[in-house]
C-alpha atoms as a PDB file:
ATOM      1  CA  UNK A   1       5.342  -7.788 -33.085  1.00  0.00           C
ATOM      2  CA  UNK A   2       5.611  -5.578 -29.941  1.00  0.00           C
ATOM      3  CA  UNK A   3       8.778  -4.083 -29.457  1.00  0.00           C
ATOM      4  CA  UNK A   4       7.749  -3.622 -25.391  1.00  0.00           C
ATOM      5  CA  UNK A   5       5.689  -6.074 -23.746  1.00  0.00           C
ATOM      6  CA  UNK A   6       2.930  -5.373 -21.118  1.00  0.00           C
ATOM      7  CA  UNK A   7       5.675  -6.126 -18.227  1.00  0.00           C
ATOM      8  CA  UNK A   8       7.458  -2.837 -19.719  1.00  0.00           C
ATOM      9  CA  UNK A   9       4.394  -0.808 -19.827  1.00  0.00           C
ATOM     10  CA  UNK A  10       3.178  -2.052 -16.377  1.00  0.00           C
ATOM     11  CA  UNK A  11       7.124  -1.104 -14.707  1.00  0.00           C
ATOM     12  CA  UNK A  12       6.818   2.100 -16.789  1.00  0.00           C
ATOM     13  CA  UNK A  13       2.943   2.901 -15.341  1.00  0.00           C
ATOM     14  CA  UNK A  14       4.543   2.076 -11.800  1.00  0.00           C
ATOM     15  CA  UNK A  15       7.199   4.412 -11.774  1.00  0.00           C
ATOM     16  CA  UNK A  16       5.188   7.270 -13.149  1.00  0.00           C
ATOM     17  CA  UNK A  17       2.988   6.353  -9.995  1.00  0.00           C
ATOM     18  CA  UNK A  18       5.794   5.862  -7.673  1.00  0.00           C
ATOM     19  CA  UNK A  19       7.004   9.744  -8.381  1.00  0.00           C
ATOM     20  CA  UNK A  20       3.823  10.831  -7.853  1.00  0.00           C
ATOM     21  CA  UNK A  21       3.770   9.127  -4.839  1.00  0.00           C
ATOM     22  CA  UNK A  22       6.973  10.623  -3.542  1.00  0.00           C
ATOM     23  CA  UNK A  23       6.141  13.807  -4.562  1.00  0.00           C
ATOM     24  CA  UNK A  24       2.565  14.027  -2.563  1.00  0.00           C
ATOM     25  CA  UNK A  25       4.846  11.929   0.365  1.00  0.00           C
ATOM     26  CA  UNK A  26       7.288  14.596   0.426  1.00  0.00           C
ATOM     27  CA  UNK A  27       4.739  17.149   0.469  1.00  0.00           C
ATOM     28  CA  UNK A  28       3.272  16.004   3.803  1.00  0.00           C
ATOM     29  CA  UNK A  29       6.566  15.517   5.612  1.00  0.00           C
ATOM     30  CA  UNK A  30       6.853  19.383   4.247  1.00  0.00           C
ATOM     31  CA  UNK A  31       3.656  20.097   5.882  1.00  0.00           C
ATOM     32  CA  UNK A  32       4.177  18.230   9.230  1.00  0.00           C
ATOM     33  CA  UNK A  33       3.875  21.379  11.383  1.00  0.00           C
ATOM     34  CA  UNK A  34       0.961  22.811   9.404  1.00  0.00           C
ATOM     35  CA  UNK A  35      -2.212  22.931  11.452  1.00  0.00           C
ATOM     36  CA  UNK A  36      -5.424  21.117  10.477  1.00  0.00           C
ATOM     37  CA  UNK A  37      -3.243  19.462   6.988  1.00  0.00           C
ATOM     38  CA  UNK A  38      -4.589  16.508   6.143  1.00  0.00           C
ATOM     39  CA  UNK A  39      -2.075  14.527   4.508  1.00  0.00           C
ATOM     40  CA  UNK A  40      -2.447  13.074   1.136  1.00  0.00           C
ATOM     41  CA  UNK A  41      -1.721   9.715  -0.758  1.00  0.00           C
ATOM     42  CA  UNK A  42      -1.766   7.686  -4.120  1.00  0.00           C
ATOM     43  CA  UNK A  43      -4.458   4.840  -4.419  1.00  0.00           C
ATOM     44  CA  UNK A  44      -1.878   2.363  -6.420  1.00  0.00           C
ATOM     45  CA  UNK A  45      -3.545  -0.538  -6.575  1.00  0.00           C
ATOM     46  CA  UNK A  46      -6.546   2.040  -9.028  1.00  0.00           C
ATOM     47  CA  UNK A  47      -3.453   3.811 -10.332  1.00  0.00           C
ATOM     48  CA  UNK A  48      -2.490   0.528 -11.911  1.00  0.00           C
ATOM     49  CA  UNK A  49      -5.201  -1.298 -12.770  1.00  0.00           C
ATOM     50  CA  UNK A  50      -5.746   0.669 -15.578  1.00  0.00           C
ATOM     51  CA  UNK A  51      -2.563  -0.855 -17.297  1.00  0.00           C
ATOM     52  CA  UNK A  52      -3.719  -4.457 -16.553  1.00  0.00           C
ATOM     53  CA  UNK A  53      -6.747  -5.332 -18.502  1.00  0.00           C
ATOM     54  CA  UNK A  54     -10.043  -6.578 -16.203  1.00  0.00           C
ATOM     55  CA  UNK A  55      -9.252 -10.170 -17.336  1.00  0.00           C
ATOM     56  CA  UNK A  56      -6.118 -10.675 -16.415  1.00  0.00           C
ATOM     57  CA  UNK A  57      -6.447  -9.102 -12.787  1.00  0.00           C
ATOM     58  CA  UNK A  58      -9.199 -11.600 -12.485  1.00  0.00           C
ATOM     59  CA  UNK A  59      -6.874 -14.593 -13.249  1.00  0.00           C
ATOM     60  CA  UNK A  60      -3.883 -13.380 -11.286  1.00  0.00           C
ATOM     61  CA  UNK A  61      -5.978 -12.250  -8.199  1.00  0.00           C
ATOM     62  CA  UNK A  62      -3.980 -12.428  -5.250  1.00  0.00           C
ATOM     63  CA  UNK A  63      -5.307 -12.582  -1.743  1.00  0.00           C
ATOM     64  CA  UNK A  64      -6.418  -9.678   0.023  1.00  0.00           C
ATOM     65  CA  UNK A  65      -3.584  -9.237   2.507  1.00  0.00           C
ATOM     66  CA  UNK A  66      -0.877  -9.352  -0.100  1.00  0.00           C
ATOM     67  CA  UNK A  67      -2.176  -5.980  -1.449  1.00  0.00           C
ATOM     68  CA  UNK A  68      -1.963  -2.758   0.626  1.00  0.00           C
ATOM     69  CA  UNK A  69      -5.792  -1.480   0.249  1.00  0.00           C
ATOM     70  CA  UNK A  70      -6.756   1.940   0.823  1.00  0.00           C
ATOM     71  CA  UNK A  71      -7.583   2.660   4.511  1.00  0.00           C
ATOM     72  CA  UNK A  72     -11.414   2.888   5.138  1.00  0.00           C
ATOM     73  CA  UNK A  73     -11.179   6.854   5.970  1.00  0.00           C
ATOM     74  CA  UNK A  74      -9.606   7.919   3.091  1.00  0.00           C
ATOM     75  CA  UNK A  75     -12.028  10.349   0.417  1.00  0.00           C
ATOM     76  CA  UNK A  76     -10.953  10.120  -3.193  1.00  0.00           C
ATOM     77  CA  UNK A  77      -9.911  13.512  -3.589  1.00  0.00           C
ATOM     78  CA  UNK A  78      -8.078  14.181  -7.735  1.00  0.00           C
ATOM     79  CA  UNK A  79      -6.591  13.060 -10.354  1.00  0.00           C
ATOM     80  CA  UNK A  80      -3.671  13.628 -12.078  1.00  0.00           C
ATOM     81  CA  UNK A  81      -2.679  12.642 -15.437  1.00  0.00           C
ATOM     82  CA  UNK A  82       1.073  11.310 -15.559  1.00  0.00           C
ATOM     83  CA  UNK A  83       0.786  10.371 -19.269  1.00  0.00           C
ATOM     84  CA  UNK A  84      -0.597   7.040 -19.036  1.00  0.00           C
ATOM     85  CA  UNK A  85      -3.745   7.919 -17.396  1.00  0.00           C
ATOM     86  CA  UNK A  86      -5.434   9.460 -14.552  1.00  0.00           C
ATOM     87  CA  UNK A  87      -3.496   8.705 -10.573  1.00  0.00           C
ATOM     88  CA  UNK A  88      -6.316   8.532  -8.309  1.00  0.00           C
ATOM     89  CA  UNK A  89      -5.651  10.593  -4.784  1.00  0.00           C
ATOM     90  CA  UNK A  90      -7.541  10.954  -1.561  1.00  0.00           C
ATOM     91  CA  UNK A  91      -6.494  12.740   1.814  1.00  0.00           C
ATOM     92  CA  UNK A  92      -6.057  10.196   4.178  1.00  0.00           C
ATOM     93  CA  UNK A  93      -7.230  10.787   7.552  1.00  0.00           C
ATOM     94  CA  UNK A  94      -6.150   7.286   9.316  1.00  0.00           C
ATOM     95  CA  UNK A  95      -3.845   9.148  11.185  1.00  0.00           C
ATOM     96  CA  UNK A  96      -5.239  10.693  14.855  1.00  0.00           C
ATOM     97  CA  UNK A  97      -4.925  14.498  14.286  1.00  0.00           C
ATOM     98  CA  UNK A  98      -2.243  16.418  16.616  1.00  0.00           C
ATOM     99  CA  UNK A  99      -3.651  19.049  18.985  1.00  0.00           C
ATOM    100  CA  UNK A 100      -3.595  21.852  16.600  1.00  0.00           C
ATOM    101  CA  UNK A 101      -5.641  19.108  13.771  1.00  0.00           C
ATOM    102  CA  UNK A 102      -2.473  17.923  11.678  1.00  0.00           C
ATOM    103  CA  UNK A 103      -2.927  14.372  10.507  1.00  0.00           C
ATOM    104  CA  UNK A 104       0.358  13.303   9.246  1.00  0.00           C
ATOM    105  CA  UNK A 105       2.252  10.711  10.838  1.00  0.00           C
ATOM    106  CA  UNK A 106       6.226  11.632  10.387  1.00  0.00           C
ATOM    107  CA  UNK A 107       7.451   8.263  10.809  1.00  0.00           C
ATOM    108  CA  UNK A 108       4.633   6.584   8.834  1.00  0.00           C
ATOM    109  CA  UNK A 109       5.487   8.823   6.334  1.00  0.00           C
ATOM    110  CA  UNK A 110       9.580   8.477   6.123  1.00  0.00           C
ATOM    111  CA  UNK A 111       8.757   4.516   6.219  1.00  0.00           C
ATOM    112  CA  UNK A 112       6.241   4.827   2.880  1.00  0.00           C
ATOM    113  CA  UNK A 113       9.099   7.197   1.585  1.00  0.00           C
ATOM    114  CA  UNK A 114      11.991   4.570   1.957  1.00  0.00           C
ATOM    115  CA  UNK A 115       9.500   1.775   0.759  1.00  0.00           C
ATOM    116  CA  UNK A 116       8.548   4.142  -2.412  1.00  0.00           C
ATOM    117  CA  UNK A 117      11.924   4.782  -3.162  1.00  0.00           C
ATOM    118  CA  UNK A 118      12.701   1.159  -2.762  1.00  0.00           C
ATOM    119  CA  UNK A 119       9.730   0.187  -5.400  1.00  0.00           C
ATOM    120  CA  UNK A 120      10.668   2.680  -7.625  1.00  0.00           C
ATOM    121  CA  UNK A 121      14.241   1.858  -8.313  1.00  0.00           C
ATOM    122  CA  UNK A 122      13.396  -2.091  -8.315  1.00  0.00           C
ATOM    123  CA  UNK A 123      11.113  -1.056 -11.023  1.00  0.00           C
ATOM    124  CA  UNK A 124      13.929   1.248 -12.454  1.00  0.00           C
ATOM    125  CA  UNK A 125      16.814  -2.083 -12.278  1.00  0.00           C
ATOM    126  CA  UNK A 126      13.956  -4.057 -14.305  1.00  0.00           C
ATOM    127  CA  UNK A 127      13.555  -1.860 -16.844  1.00  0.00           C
ATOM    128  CA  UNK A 128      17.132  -1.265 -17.785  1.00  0.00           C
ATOM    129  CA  UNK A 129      17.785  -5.252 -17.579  1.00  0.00           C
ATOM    130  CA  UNK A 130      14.943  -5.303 -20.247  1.00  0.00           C
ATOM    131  CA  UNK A 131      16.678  -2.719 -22.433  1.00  0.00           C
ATOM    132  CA  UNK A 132      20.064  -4.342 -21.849  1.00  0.00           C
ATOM    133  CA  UNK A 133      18.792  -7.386 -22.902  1.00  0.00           C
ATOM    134  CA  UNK A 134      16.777  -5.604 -26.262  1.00  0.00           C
ATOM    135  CA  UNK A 135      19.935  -3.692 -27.025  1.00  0.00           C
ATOM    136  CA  UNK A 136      22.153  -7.286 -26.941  1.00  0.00           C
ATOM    137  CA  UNK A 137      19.642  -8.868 -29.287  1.00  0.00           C
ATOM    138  CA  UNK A 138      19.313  -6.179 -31.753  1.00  0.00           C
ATOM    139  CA  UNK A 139      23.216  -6.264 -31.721  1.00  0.00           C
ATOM    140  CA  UNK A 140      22.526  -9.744 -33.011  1.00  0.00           C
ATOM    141  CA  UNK A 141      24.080 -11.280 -30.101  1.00  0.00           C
ATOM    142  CA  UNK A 142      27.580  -9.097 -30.479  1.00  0.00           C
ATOM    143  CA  UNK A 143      29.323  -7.754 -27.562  1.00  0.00           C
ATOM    144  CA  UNK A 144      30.278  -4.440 -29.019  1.00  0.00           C
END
């Protein structure tokens, strides 16, 4: 018997990518008055594939414009390894550069930040209702 199912794993995989995320997010808002920065992002939808198995993502396919995909001039860049498994990156150059070449868009950018954030602590809530309700069943059903 598993004591965590693969709903667990999956919110767990998404919040290591979610920090990530804000991290290389907050990096580019840092970096807004840098010339010629390109800023960077977090391909998700790769980051978390590796937690659902190929079968099941075939089954549970969704159509494409319910999943954020990753704009056409983007360059996989790195990866980083949060634990679970390599987070792709690219730089992503969808922005139009500024006159002295900078590429990040500051309001695109505090938008994904509040939408990250958001994700992150939904994902956060879910987890701790999932302990909460582990905790009341190993209590055998007690309050205390």
């Amino acid at each position: 018997m598993k004591l965590f199912d693969a709903a667990f794993n999956t919110l767990t995989r998404s919040m290591d990518v979610r920090m990530i995320r804000q991290s290389m997010l907050n990096n580019n808002v840092a970096n807004v008055d840098t010339p010629t920065y390109v800023p960077q992002e977090v391909d998700f939808n790769a980051a978390m594939a590796v937690t659902v198995p190929e079968e099941e993502r075939r089954l549970n396919g969704t159509q494409s414009n319910h999943i954020e995909e990753m704009p056409d001039s983007a360059e996989l860049m790195f990866e980083f390894d949060g634990g679970y498994g390599e987070i792709p990156t690219y730089y992503d150059r969808s922005a139009e550069p500024s006159v002295d070449g900078n590429q990040v868009d500051i309001d695109t950018t505090m938008s994904h930040l509040a939408q990250n954030a958001l994700q992150y602590n939904a994902a956060a809530r879910s987890i701790a209702k999932k302990l909460s309700l582990l905790k009341y069943v190993s209590s055998d059903g007690s309050a205390g």
